[in-house]
Protein backbone atom coordinates (compact mmCIF):
# COMPACT_ATOMS: atom_id res chain seq x y z
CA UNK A 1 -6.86 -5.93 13.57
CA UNK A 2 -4.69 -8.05 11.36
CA UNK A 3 -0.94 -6.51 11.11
CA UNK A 4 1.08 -9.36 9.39
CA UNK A 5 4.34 -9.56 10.92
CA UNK A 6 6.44 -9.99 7.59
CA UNK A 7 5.38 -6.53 5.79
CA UNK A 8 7.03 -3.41 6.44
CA UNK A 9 4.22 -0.15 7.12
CA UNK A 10 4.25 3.34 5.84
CA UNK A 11 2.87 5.99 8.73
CA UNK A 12 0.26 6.55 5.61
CA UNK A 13 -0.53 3.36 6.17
CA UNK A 14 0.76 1.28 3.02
CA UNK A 15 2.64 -2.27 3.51
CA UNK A 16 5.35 -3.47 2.10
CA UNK A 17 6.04 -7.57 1.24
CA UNK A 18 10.05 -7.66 0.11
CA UNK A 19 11.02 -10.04 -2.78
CA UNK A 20 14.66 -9.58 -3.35
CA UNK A 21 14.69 -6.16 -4.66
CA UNK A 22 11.30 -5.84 -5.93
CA UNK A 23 8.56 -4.60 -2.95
CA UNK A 24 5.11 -5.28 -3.59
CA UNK A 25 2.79 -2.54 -1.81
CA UNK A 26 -1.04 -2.60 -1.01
CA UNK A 27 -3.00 -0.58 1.74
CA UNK A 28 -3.50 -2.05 5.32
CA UNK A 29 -6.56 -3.71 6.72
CA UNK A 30 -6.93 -0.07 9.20
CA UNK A 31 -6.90 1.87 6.32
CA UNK A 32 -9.51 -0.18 4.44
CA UNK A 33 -11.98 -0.32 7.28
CA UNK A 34 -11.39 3.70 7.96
CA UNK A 35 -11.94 4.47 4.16
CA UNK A 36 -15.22 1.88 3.74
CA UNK A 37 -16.22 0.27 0.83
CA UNK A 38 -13.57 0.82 -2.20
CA UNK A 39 -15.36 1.96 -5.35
CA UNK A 40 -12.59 3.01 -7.55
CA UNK A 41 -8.91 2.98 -7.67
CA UNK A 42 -6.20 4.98 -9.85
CA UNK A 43 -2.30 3.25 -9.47
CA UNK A 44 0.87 4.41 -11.28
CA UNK A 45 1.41 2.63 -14.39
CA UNK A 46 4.16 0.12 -15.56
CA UNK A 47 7.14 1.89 -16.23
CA UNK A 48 6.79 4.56 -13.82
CA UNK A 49 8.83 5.97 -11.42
CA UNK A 50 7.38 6.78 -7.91
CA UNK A 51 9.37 8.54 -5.12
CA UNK A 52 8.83 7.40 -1.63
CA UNK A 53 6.22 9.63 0.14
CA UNK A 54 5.04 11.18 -2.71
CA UNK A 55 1.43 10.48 -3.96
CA UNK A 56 0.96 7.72 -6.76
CA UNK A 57 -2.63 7.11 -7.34
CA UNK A 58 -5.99 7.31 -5.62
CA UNK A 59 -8.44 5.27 -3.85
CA UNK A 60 -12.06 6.33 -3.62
CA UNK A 61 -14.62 5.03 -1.16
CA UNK A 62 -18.28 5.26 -0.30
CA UNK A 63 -17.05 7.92 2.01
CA UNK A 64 -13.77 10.20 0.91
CA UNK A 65 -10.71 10.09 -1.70
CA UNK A 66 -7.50 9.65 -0.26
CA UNK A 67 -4.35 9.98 -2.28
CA UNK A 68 -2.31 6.53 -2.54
CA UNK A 69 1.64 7.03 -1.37
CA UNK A 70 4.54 5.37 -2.05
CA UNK A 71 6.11 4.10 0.82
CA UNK A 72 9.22 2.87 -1.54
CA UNK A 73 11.48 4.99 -4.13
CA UNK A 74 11.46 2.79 -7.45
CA UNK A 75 10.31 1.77 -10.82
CA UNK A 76 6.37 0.89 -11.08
CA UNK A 77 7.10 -3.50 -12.74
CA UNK A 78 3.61 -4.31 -12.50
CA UNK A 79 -0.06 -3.29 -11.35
CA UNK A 80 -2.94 -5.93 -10.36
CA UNK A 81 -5.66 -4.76 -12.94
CA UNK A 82 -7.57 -7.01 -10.62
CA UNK A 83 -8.13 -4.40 -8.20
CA UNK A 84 -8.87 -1.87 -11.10
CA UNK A 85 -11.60 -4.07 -12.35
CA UNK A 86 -12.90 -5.02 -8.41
CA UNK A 87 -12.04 -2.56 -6.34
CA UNK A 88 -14.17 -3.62 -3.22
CA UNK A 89 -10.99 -7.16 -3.24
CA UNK A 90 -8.81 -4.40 -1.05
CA UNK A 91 -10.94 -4.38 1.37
CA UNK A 92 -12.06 -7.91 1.37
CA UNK A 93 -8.25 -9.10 1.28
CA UNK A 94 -5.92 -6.45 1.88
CA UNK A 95 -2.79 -8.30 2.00
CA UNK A 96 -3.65 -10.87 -0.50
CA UNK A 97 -5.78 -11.09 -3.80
CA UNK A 98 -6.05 -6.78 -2.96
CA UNK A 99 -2.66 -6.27 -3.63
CA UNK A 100 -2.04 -3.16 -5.42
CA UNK A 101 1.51 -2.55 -7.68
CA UNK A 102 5.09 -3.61 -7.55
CA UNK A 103 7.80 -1.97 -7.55
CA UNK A 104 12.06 -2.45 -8.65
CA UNK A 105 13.51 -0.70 -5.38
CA UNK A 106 16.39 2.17 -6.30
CA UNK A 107 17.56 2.11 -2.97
CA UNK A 108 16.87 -1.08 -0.70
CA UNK A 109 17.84 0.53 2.69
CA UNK A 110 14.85 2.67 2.63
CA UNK A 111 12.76 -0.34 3.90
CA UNK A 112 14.84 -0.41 6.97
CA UNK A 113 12.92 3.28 7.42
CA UNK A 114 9.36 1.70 7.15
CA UNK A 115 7.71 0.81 10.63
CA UNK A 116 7.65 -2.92 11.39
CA UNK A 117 3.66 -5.20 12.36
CA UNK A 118 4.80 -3.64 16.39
CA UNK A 119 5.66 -0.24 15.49
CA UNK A 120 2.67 0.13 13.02
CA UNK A 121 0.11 -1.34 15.50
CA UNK A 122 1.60 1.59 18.15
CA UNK A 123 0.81 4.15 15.35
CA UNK A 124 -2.56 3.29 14.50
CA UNK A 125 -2.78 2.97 18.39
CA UNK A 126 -1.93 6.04 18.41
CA UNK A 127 -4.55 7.43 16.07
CA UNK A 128 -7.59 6.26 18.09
């Protein structure tokens, strides 16, 4: 399974890419493949505030919806209406072109609490 080794990973398995202080979050590659194809997606809009661990939108798949968390306290500085428009480019390229919104940090030092590509691989380990 591909775990890049530059993101950051929420235990509710979102990643994190750091640009200065703005973090731009999608959903991993093991949550794509557990929620199948992607058929709709709902994301916070511009503007936005979103509180780390808290829901923030939705993704629905050929099998279940599963609320969208926010593995990053902040204001919402842009979305990819790409993914809105095809939602099936998460799960063909999670960490690229499937991208899903960025966000301003409010406090940088709560990346330090997201796993790193080792610790997240443990905890989907860990999940069967």
């Amino acid at each position: 399974m591909d775990i890049p080794a530059e993101l950051r990973y929420s235990i509710e398995h979102e990643w994190v890419r750091i640009d200065g202080s703005v973090a731009r979050i999608g959903v991993t590659a093991y949550a794509t493949s557990a929620l199948g194809d992607i058929v709709y997606v709902s994301l916070p809009t511009v503007g936005s505030s979103v509180v780390a661990q808290d829901a923030c939108g939705e993704l629905e798949s050929t099998k279940s919806v599963s609320d969208l968390f926010a593995p990053v306290s902040g204001v919402v500085t842009s979305v990819n209406n790409a993914v809105i428009e095809n939602p099936e480019s998460i799960g063909t390229d999670p960490y690229g072109e499937g991208w899903l919104f960025d966000v301003e940090l409010s406090d940088p030092s709560q990346v330090d609490t997201l796993l790193n590509a080792s610790g997240y691989a443990a905890h989907v380990e860990q999940q069967g």
